[in-house]
N, C-alpha and C. Protein backbone atom coordinates (compact mmCIF):
# COMPACT_ATOMS: atom_id res chain seq x y z
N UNK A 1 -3.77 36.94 -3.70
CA UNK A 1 -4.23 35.57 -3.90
C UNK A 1 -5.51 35.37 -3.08
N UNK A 2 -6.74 35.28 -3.74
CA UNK A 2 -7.70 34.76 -2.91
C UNK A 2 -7.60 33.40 -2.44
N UNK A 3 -8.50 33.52 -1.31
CA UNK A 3 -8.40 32.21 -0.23
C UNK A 3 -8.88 31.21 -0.41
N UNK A 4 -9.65 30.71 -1.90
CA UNK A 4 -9.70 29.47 -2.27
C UNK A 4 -8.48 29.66 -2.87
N UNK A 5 -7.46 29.98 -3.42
CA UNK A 5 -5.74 29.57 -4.04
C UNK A 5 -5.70 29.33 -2.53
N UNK A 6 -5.24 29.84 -2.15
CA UNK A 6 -4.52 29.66 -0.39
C UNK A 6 -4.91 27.96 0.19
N UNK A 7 -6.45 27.84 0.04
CA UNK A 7 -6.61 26.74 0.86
C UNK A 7 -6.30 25.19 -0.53
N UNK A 8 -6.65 25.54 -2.09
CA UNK A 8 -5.99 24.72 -2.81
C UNK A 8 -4.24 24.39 -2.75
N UNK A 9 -4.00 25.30 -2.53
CA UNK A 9 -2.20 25.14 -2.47
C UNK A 9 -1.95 24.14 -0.91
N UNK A 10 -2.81 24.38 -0.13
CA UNK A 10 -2.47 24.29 1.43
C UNK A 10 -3.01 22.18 1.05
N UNK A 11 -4.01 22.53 0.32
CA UNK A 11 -4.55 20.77 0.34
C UNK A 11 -3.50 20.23 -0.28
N UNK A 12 -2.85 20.89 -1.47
CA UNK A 12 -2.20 20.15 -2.22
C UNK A 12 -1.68 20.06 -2.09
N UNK A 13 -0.47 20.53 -1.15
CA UNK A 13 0.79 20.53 -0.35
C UNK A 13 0.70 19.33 0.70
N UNK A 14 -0.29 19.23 1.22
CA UNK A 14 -0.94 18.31 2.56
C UNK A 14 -1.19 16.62 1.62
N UNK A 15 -1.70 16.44 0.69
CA UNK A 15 -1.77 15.72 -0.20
C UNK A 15 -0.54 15.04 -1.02
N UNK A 16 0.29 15.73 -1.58
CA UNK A 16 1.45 15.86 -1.74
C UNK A 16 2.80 15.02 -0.64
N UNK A 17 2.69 15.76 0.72
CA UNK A 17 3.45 15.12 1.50
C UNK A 17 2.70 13.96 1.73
N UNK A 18 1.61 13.49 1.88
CA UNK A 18 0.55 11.94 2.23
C UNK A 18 1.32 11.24 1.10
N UNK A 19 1.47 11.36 0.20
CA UNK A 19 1.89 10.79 -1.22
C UNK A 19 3.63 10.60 -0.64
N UNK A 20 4.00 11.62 -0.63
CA UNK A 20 5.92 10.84 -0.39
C UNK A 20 5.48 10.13 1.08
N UNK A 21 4.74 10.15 1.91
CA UNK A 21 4.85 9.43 3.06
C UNK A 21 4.57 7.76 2.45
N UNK A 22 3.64 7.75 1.69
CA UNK A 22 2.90 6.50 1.11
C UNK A 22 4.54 5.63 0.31
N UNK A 23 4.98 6.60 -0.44
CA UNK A 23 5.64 5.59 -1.16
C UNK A 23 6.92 5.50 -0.40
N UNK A 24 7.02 6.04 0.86
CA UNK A 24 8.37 5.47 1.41
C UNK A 24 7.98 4.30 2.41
N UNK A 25 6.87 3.90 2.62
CA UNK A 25 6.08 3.05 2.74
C UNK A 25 5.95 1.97 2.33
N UNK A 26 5.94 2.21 0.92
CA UNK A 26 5.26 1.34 0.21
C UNK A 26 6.63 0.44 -0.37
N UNK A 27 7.96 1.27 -0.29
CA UNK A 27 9.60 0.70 -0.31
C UNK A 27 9.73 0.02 0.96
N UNK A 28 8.96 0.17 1.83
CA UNK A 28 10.03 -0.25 3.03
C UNK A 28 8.82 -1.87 3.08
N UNK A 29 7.92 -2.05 2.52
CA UNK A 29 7.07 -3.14 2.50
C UNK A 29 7.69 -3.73 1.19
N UNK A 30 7.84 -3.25 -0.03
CA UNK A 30 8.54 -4.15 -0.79
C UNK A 30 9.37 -4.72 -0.42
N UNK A 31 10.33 -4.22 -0.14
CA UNK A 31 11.88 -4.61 0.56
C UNK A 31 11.91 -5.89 1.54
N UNK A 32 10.92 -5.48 2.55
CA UNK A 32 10.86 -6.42 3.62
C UNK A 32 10.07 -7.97 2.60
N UNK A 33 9.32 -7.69 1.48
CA UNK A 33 8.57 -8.98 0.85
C UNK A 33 9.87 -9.49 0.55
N UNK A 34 10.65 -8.50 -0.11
CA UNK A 34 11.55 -9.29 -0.91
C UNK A 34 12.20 -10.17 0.03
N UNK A 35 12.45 -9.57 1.10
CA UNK A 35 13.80 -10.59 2.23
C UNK A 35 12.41 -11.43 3.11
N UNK A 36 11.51 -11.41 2.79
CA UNK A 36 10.57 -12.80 3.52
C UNK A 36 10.40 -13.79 2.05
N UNK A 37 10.54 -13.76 1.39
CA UNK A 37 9.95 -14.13 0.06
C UNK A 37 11.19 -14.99 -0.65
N UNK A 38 12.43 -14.51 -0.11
CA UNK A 38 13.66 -15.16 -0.48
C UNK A 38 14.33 -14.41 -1.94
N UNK A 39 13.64 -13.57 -2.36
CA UNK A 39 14.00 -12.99 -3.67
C UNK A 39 15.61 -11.63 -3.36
N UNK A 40 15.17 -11.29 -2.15
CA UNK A 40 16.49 -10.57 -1.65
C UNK A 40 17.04 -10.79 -0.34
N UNK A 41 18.33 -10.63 0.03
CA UNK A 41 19.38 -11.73 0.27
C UNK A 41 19.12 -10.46 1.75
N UNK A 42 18.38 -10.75 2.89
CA UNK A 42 18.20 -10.07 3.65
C UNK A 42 19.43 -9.63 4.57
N UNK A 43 19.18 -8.50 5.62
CA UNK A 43 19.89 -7.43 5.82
C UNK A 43 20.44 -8.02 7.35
N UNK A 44 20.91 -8.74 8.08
CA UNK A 44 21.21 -8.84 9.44
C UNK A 44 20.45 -10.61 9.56
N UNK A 45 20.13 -11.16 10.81
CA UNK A 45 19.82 -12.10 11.00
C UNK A 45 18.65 -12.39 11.11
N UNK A 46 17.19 -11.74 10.56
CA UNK A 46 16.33 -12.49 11.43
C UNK A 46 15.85 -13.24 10.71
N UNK A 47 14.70 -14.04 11.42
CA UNK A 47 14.31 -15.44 11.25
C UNK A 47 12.92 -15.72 10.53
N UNK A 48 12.88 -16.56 9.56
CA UNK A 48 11.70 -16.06 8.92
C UNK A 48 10.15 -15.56 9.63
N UNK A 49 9.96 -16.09 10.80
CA UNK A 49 8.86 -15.33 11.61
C UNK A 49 9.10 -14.08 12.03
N UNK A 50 10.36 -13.47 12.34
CA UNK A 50 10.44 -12.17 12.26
C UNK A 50 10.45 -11.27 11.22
N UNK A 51 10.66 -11.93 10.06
CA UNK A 51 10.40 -11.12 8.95
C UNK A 51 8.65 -11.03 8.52
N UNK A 52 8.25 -12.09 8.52
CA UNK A 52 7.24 -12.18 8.30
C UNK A 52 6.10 -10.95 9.37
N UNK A 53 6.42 -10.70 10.35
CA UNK A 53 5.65 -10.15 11.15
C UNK A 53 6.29 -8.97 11.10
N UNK A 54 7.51 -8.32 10.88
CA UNK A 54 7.55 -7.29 9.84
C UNK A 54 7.11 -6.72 8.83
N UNK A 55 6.78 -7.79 8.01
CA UNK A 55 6.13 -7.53 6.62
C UNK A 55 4.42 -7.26 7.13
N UNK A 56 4.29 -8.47 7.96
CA UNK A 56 2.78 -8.07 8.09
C UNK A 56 2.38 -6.55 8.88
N UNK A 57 3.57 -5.92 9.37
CA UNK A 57 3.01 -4.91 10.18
C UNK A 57 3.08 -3.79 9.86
N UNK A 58 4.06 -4.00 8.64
CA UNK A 58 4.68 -2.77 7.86
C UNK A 58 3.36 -2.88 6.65
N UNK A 59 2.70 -4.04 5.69
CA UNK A 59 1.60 -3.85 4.71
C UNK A 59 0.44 -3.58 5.37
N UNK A 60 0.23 -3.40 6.71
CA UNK A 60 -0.95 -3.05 7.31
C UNK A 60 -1.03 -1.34 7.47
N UNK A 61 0.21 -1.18 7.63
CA UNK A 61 0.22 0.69 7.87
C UNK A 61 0.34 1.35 6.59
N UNK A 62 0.90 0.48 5.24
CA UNK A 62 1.03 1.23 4.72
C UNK A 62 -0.51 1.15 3.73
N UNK A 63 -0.73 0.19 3.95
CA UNK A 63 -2.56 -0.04 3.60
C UNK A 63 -3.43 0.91 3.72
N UNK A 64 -3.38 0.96 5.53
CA UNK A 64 -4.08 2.03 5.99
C UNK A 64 -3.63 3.83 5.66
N UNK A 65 -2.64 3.61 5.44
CA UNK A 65 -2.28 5.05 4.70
C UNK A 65 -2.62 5.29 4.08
N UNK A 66 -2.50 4.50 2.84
CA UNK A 66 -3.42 4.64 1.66
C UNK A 66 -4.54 4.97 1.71
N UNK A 67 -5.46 3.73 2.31
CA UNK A 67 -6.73 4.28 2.53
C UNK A 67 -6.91 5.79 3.34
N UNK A 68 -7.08 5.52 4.35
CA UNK A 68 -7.06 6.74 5.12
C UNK A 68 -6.22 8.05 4.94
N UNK A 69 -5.26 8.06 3.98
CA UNK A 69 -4.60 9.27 4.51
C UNK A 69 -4.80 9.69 2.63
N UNK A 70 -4.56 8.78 1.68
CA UNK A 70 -4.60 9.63 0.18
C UNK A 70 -5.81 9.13 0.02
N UNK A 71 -6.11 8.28 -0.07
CA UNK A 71 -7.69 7.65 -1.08
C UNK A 71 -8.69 8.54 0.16
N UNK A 72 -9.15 8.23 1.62
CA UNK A 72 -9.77 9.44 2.18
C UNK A 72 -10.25 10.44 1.46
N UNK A 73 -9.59 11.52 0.87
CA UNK A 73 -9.87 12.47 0.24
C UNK A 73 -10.62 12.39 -0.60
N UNK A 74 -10.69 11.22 -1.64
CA UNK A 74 -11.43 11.44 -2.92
C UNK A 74 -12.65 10.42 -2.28
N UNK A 75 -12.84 9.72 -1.28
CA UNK A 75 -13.68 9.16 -1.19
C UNK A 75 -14.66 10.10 -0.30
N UNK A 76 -14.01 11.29 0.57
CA UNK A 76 -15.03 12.21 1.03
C UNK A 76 -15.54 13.17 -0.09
N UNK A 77 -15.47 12.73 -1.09
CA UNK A 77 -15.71 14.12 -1.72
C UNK A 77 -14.88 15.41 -1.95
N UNK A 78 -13.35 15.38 -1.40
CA UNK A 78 -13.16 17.07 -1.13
C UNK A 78 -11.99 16.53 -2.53
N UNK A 79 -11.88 16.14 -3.60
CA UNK A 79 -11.49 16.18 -4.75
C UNK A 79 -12.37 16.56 -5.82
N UNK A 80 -11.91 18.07 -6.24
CA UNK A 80 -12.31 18.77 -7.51
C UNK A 80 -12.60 18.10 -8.74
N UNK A 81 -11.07 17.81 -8.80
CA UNK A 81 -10.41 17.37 -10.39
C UNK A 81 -11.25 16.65 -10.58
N UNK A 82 -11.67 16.45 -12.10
CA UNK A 82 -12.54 15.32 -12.78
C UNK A 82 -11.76 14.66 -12.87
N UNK A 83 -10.33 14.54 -13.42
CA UNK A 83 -9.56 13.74 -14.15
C UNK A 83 -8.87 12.63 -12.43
N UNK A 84 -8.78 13.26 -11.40
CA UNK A 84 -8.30 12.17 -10.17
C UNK A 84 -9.53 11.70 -10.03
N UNK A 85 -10.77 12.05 -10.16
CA UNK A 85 -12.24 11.16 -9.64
C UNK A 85 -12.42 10.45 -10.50
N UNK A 86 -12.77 11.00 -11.58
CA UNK A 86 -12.55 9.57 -12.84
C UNK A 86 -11.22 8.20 -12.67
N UNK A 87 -10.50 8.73 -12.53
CA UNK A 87 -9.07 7.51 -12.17
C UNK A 87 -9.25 6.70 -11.20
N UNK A 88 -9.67 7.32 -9.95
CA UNK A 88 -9.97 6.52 -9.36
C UNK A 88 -11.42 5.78 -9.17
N UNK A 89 -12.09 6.44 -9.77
CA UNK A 89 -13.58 5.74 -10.03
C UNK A 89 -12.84 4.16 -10.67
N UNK A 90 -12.34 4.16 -11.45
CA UNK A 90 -12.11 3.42 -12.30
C UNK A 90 -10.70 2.14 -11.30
N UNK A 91 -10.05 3.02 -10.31
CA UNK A 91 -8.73 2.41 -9.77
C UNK A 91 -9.11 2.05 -9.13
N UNK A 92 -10.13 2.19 -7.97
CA UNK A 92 -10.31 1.92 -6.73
C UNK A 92 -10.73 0.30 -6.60
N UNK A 93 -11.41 -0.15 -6.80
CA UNK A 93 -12.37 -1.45 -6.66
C UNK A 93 -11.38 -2.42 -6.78
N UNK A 94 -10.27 -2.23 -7.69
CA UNK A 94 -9.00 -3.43 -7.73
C UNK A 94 -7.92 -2.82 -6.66
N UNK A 95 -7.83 -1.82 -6.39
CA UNK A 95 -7.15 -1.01 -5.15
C UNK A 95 -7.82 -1.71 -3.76
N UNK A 96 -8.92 -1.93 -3.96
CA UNK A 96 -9.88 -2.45 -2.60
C UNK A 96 -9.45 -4.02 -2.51
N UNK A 97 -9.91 -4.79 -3.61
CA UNK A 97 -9.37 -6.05 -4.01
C UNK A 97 -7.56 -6.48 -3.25
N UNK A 98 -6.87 -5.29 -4.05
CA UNK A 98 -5.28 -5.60 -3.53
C UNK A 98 -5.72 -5.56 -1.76
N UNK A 99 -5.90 -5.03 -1.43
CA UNK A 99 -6.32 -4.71 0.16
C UNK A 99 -6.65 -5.84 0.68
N UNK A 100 -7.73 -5.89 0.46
CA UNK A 100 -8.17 -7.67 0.82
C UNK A 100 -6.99 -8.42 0.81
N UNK A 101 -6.80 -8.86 -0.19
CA UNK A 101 -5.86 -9.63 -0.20
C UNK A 101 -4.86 -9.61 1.02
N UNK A 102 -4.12 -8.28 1.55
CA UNK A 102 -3.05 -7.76 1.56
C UNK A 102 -3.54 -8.26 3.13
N UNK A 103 -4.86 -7.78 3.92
CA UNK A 103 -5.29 -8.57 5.26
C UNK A 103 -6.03 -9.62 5.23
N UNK A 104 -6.66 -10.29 4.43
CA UNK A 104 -6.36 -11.65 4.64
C UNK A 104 -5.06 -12.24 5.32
N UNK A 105 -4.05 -12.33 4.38
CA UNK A 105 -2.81 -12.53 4.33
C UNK A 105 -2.17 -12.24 6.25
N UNK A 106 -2.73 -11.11 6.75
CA UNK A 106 -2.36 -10.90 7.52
C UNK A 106 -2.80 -11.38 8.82
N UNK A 107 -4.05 -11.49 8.25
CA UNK A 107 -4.79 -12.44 9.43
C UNK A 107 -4.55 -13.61 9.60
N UNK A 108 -3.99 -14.27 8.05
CA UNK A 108 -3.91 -15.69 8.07
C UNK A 108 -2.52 -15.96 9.55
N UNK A 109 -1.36 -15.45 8.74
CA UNK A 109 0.08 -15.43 9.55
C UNK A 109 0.14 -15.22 10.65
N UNK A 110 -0.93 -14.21 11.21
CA UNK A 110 -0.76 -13.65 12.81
C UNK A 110 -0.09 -14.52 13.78
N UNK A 111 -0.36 -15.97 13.55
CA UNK A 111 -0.28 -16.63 14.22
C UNK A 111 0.55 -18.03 13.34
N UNK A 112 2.36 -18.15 13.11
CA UNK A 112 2.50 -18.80 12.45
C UNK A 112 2.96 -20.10 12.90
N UNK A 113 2.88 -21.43 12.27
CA UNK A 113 3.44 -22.50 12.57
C UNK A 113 4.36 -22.94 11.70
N UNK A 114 4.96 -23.69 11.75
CA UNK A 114 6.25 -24.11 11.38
C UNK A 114 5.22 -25.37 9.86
N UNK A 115 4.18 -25.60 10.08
CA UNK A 115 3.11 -26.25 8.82
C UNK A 115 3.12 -25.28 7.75
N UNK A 116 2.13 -23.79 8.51
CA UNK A 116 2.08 -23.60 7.60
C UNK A 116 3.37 -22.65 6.76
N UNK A 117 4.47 -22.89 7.32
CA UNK A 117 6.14 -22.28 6.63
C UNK A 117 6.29 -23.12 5.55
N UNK A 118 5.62 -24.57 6.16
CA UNK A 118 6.05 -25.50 4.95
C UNK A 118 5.09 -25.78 3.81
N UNK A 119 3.57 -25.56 4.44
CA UNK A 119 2.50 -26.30 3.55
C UNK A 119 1.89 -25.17 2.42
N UNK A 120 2.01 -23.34 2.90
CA UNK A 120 1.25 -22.90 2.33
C UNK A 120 2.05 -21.06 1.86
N UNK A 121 2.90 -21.03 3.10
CA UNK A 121 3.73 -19.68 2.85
C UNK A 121 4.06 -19.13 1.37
N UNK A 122 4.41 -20.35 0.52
CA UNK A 122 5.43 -19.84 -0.68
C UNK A 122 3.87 -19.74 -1.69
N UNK A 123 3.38 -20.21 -1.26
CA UNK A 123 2.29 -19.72 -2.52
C UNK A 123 1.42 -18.70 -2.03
N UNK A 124 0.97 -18.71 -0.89
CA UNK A 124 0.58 -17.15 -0.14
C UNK A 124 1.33 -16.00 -0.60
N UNK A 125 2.67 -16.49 -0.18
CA UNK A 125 3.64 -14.71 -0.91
C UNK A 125 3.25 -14.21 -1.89
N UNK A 126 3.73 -15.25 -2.65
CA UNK A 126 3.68 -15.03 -4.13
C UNK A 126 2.57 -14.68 -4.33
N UNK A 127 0.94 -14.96 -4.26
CA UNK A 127 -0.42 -14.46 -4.45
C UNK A 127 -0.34 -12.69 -4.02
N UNK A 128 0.00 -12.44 -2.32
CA UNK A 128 0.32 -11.50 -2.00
C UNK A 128 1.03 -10.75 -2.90
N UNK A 129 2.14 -11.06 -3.10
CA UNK A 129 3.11 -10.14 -4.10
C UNK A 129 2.90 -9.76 -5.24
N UNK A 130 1.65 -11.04 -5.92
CA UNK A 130 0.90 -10.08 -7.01
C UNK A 130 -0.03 -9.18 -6.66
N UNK A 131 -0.27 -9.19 -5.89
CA UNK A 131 -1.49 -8.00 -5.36
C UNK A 131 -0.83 -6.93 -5.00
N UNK A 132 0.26 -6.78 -4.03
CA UNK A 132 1.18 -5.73 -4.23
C UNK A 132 1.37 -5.04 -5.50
N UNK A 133 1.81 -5.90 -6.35
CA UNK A 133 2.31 -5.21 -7.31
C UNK A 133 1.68 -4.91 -8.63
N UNK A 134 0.43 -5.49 -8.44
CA UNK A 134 -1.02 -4.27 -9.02
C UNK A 134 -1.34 -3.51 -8.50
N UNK A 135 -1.36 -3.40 -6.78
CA UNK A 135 -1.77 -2.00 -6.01
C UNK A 135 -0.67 -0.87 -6.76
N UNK A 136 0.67 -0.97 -6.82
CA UNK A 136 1.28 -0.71 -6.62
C UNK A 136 1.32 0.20 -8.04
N UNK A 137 1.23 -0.27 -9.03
CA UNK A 137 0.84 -0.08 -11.06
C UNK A 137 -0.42 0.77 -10.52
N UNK A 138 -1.42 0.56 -9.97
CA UNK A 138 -2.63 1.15 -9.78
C UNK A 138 -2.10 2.37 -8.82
N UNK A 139 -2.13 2.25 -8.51
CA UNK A 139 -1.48 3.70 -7.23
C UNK A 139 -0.94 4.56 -7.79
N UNK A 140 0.49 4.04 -8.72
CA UNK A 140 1.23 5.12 -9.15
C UNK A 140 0.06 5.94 -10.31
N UNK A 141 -0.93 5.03 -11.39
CA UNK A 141 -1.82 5.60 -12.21
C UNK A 141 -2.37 6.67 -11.40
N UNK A 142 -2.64 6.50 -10.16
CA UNK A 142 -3.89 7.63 -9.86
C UNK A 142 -3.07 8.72 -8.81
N UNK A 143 -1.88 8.59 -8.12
CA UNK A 143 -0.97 9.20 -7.75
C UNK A 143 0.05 10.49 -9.24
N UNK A 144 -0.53 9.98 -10.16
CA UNK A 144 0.18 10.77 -11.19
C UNK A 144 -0.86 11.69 -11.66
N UNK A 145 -2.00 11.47 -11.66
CA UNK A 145 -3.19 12.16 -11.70
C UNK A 145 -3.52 13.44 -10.56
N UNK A 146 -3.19 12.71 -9.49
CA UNK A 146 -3.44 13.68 -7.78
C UNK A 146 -2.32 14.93 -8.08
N UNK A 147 -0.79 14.32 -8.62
CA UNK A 147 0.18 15.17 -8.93
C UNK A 147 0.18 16.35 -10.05
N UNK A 148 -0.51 15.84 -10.96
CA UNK A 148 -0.47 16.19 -12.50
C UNK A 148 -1.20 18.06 -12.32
């Protein structure tokens, strides 16, 4: 086996595990939306500011994973494939968009009051949670591509 196979197998393996790291990630941030969001019937006692600052700390890492640890790659250049550069040529910019969103959101809460629990939370989620869950449609598109 020559040593470009060696070092393709070695990226793609390295790539590969970034990818199951991302989406166990990307479960443990759904999950937590769902039990801040009221849609699932949460796990033990805490209080909606503790969930909330869960959620915010858990969509910040798994953000930055994304970015930094799978998207990284194709944005340095060290992706071959036409077919993952094209996908994400095309994925990224609403991938960037969900992002935004995703710290906004995070910046907003950092600091919560009992106003804005009442005046602005339930329509924040919900905005959030659609952005999730286009990152999320978008990700798997270009994650099936990285795999393929």
């Amino acid at each position: 086996m020559s040593n470009e196979n060696v070092v393709q197998i070695k990226e793609r393996s390295q790539t590969s595990s970034l990818i199951s790291e991302l989406l166990e990630e990307r479960k443990q941030v759904w999950s937590t939306y769902c039990a801040v969001s009221g849609i699932e019937e949460q796990k033990g006692q805490k209080s909606i500011e503790e969930l909330l600052q869960d959620f915010c700390q858990l969509s910040v890492d798994y953000i930055s994973l994304g970015h930094f640890g799978v998207y990284q790659r194709i944005l340095d250049g060290n992706e071959r494939r036409k077919s993952v550069m094209a996908a994400a040529e095309r994925i990224y910019p609403n991938i960037s968009k969900a992002t935004e969103a995703v710290l906004d959101f995070n910046d907003k809460y950092q600091t919560l009051t009992p106003a804005m629990i009442l005046n602005s939370l339930a329509a924040d989620l919900s905005s959030v949670g659609e952005h999730l869950a286009n990152r999320i449609e978008l990700e798997d598109e270009l994650i099936g591509e990285m795999l393929a």
